[in-house]
PDB file of N, CA and C in Angstrom:
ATOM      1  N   UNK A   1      65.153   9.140  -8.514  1.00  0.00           N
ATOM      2  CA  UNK A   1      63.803   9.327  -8.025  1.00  0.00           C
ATOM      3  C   UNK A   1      62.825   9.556  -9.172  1.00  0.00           C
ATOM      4  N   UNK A   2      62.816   8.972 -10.353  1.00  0.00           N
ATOM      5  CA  UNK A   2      62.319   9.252 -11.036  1.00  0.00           C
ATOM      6  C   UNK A   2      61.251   8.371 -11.256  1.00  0.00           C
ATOM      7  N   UNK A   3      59.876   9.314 -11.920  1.00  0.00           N
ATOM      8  CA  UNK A   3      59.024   8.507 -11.197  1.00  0.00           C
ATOM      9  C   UNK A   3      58.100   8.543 -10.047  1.00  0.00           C
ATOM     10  N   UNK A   4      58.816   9.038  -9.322  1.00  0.00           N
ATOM     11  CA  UNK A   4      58.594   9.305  -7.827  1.00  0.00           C
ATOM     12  C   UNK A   4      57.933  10.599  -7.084  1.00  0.00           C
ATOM     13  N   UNK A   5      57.171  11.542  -8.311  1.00  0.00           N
ATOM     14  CA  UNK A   5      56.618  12.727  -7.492  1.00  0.00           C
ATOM     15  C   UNK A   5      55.476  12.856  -7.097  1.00  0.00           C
ATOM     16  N   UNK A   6      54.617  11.278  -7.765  1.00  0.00           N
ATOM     17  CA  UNK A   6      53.563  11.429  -6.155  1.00  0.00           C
ATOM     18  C   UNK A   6      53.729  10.958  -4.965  1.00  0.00           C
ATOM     19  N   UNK A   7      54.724  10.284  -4.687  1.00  0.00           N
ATOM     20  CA  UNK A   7      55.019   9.860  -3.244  1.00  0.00           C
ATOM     21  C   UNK A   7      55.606  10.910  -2.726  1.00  0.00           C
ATOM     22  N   UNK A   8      56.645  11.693  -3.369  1.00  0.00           N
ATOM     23  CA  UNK A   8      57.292  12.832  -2.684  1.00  0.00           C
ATOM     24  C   UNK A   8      56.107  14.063  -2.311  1.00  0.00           C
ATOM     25  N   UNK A   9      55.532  14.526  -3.057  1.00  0.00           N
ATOM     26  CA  UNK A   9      54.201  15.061  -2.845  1.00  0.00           C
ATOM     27  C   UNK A   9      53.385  14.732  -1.752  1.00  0.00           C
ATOM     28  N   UNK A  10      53.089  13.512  -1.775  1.00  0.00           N
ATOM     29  CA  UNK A  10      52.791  12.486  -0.350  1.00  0.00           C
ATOM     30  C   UNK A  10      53.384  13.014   0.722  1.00  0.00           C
ATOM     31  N   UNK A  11      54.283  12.492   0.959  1.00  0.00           N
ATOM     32  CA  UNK A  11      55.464  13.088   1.900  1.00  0.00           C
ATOM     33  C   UNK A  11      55.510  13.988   2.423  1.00  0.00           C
ATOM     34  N   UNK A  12      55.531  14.897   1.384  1.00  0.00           N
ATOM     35  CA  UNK A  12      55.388  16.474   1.753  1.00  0.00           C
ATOM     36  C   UNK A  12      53.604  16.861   2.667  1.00  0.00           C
ATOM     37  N   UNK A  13      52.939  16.439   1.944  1.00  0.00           N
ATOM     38  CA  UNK A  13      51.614  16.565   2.355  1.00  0.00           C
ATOM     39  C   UNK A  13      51.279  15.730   3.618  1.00  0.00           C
ATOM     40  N   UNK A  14      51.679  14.664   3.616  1.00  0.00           N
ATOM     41  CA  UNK A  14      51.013  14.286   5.378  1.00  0.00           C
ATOM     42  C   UNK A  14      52.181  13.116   5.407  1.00  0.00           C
ATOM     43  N   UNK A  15      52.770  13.274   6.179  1.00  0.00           N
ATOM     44  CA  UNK A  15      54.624  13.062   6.920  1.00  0.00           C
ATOM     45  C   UNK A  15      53.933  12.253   7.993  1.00  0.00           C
ATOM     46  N   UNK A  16      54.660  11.406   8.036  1.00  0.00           N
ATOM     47  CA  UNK A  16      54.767  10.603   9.290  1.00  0.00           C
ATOM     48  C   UNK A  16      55.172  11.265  10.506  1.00  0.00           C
ATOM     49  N   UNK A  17      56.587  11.991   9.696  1.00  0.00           N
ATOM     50  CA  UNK A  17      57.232  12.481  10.768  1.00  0.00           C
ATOM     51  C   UNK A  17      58.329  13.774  10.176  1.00  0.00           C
ATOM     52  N   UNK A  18      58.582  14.564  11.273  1.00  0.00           N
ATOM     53  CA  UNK A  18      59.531  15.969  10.545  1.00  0.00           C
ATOM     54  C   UNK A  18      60.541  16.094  11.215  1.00  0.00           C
ATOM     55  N   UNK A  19      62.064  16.171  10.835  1.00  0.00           N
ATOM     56  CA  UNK A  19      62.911  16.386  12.041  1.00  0.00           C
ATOM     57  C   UNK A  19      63.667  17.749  11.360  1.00  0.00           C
ATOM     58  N   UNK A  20      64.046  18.610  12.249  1.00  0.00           N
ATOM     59  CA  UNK A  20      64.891  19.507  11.883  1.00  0.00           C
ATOM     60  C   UNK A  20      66.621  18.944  11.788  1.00  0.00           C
ATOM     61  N   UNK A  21      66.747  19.347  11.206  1.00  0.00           N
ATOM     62  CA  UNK A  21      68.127  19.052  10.823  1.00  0.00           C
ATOM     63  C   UNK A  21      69.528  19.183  11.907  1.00  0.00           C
ATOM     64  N   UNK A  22      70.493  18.428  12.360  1.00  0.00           N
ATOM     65  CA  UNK A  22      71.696  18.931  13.488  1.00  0.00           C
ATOM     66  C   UNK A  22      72.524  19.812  13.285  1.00  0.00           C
ATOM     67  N   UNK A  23      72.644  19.944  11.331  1.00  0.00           N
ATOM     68  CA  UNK A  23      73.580  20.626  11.085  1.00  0.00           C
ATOM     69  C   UNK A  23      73.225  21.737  10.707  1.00  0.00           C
ATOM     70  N   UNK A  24      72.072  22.595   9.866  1.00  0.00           N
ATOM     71  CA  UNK A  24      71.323  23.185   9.678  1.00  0.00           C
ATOM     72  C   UNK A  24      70.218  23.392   9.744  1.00  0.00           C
ATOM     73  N   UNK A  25      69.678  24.829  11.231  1.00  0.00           N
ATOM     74  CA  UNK A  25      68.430  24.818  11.782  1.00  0.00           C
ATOM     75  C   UNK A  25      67.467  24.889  10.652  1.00  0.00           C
ATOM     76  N   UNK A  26      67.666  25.363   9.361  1.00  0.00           N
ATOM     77  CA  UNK A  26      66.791  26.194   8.676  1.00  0.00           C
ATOM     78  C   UNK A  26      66.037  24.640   7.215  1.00  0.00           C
ATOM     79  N   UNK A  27      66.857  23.350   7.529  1.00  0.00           N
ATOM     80  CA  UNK A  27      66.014  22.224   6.765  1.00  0.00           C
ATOM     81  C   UNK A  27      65.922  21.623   7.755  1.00  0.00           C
ATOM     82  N   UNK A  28      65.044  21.007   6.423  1.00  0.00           N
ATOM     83  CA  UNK A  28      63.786  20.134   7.647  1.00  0.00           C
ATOM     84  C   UNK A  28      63.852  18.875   6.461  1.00  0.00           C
ATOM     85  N   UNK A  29      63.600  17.384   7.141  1.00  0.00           N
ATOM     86  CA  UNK A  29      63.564  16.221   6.730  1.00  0.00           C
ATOM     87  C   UNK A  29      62.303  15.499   6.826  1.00  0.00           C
ATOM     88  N   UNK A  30      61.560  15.374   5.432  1.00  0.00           N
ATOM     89  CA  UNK A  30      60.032  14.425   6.157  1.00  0.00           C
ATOM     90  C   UNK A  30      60.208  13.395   5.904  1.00  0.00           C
ATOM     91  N   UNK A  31      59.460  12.316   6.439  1.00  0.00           N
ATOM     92  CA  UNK A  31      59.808  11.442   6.072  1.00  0.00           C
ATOM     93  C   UNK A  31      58.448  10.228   6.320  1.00  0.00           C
ATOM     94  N   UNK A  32      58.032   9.565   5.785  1.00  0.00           N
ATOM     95  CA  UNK A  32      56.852   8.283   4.945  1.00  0.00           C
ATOM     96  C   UNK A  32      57.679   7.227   4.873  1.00  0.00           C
ATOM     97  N   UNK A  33      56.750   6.346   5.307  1.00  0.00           N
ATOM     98  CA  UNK A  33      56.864   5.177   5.142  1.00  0.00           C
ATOM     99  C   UNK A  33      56.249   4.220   3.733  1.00  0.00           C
ATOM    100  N   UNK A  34      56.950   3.665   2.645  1.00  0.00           N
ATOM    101  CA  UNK A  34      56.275   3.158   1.443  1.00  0.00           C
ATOM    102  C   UNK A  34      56.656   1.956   1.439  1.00  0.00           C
ATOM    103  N   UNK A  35      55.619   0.481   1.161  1.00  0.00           N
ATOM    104  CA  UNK A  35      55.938  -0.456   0.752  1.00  0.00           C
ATOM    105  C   UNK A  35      56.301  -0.464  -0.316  1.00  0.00           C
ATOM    106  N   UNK A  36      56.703  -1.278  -0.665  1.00  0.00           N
ATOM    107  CA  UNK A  36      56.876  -1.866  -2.627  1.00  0.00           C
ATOM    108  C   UNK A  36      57.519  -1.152  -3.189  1.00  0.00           C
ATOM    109  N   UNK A  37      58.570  -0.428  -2.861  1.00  0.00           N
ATOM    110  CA  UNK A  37      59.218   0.705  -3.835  1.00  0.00           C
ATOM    111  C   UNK A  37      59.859  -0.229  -4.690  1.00  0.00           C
ATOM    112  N   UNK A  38      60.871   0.534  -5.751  1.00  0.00           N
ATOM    113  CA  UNK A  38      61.534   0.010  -6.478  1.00  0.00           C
ATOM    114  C   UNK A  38      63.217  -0.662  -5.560  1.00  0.00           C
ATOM    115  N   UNK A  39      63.275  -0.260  -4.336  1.00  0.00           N
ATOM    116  CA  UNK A  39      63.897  -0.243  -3.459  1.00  0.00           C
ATOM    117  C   UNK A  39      63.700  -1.447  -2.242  1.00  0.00           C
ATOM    118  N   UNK A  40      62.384  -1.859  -2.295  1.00  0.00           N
ATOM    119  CA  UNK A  40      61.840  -2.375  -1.217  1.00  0.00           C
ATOM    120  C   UNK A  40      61.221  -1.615  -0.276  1.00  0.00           C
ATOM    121  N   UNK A  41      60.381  -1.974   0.928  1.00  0.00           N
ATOM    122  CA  UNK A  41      59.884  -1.199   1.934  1.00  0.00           C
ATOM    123  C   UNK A  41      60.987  -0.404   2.834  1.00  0.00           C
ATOM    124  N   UNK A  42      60.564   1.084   2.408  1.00  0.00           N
ATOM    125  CA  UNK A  42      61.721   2.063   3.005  1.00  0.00           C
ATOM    126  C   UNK A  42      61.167   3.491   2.971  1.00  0.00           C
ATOM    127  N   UNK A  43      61.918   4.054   4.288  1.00  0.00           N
ATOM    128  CA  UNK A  43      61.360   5.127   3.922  1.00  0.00           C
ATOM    129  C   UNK A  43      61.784   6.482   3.297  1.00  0.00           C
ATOM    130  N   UNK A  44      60.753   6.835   2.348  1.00  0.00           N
ATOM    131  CA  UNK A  44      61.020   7.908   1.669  1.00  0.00           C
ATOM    132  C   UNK A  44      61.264   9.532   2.437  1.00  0.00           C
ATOM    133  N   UNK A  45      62.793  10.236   2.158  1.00  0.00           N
ATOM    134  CA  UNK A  45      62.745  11.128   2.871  1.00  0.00           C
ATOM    135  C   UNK A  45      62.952  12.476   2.086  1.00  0.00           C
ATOM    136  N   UNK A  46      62.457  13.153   2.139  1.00  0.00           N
ATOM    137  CA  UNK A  46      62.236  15.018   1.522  1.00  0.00           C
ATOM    138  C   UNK A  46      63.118  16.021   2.048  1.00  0.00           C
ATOM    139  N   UNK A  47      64.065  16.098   1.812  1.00  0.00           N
ATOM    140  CA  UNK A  47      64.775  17.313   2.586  1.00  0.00           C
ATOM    141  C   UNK A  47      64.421  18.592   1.843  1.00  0.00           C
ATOM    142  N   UNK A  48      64.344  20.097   3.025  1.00  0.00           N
ATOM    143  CA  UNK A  48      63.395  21.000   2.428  1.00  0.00           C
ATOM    144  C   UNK A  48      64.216  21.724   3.340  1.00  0.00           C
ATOM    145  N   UNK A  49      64.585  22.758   2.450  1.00  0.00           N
ATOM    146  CA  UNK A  49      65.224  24.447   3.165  1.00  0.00           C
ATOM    147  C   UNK A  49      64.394  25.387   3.290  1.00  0.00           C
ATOM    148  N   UNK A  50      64.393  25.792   4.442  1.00  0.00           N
ATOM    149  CA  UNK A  50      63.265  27.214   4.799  1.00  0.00           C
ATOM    150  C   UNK A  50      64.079  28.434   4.561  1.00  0.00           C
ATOM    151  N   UNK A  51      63.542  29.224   3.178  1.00  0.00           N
ATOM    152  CA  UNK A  51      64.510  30.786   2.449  1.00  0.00           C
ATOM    153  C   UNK A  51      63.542  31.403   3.449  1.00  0.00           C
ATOM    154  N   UNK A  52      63.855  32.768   2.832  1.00  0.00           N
ATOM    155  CA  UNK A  52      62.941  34.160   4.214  1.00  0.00           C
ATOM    156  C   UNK A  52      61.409  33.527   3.835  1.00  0.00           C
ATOM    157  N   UNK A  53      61.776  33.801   1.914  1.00  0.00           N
ATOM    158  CA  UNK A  53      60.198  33.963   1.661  1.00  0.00           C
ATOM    159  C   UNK A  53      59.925  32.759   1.086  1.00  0.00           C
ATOM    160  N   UNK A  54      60.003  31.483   1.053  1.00  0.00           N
ATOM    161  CA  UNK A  54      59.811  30.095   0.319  1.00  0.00           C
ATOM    162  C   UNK A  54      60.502  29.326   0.660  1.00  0.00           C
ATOM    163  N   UNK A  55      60.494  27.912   0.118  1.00  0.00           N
ATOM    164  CA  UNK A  55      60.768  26.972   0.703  1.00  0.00           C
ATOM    165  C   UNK A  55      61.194  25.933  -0.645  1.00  0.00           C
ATOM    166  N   UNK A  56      62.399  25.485  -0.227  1.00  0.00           N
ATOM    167  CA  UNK A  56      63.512  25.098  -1.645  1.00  0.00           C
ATOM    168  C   UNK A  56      63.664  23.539  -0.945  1.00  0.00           C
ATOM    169  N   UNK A  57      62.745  22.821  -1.893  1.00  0.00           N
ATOM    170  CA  UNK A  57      63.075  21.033  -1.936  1.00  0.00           C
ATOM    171  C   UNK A  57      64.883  20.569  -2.338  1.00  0.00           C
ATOM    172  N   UNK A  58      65.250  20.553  -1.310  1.00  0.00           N
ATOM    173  CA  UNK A  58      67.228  19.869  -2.249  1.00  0.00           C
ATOM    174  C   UNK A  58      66.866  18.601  -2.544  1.00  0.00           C
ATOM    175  N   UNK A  59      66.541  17.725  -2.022  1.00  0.00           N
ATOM    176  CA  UNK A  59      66.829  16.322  -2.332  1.00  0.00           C
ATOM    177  C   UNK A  59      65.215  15.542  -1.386  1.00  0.00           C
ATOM    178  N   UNK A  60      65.305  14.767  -2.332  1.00  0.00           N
ATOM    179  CA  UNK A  60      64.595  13.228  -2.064  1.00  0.00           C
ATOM    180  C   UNK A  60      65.245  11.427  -1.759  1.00  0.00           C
ATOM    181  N   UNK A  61      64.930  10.981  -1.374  1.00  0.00           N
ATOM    182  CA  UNK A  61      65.836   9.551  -1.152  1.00  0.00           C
ATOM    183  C   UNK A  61      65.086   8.893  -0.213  1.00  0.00           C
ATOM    184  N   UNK A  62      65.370   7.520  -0.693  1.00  0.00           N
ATOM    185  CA  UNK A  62      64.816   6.272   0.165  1.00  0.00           C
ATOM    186  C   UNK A  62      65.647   6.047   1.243  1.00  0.00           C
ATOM    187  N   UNK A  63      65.378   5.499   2.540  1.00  0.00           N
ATOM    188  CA  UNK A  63      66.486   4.972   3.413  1.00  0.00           C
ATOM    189  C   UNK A  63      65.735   3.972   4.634  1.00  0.00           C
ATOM    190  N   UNK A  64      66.518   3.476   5.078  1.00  0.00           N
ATOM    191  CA  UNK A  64      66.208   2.611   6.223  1.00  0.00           C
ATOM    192  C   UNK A  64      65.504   2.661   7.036  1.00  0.00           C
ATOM    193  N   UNK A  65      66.438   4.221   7.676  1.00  0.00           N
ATOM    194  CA  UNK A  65      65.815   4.258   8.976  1.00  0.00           C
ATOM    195  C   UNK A  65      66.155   5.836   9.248  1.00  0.00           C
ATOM    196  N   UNK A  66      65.049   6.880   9.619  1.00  0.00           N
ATOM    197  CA  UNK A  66      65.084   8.076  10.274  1.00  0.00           C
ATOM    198  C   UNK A  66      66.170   8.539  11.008  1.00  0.00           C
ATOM    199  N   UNK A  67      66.907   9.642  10.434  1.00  0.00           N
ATOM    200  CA  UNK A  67      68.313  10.680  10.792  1.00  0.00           C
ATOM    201  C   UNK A  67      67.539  11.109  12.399  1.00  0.00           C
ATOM    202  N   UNK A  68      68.872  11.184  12.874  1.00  0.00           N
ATOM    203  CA  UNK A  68      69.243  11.906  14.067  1.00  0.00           C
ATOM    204  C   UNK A  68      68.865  13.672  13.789  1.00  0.00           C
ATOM    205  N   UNK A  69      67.724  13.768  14.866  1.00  0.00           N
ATOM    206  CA  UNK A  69      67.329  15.487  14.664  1.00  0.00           C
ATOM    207  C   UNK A  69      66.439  15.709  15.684  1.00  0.00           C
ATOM    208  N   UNK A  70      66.212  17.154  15.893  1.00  0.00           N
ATOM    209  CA  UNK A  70      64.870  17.340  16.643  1.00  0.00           C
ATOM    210  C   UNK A  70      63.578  17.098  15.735  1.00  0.00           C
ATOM    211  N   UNK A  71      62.736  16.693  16.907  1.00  0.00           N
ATOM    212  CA  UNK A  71      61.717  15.941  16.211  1.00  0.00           C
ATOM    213  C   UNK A  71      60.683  17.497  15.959  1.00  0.00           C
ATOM    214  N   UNK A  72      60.056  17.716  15.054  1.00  0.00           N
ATOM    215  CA  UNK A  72      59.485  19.093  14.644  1.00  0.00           C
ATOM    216  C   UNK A  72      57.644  18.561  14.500  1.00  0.00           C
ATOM    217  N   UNK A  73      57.480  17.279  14.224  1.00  0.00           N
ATOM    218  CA  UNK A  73      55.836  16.661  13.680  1.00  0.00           C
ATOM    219  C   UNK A  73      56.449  14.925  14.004  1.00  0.00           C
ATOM    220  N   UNK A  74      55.544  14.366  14.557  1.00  0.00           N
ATOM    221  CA  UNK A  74      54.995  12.722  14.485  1.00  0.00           C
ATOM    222  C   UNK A  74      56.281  12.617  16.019  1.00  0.00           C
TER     223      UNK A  74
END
């Protein structure tokens, strides 16, 4: 993902869409839609853990198509 922290920033900031996670209530997945990546048109997804007091980014990644979750935004 390198390269990649104004789209993730993006992402984070106005999401298409948010799903909570099946396996763990406490992340959350956003996820944007980007043409032209280095990937092709896909969408970029943010996974984000909710601590008591903050909020811990694990991972970023391109993918197809939107994970199975409750839908939380979009």
């Amino acid at each position: 993902m390198l390269g990649q922290e104004e789209s993730i920033v993006e992402c984070l900031s106005s999401p298409e869409q948010v799903r909570q996670s099946r396996t763990d209530g406490s992340v959350e997945l956003f996820y944007k839609y980007f043409y032209e990546t280095l990937v092709g048109d896909k969408y970029l997804c943010v996974v984000i853990k909710n601590g008591n007091d903050d909020l811990f980014l694990i991972t970023a990644y391109f993918t197809d198509k939107v994970k199975e979750g409750k839908v939380l935004y979009g």
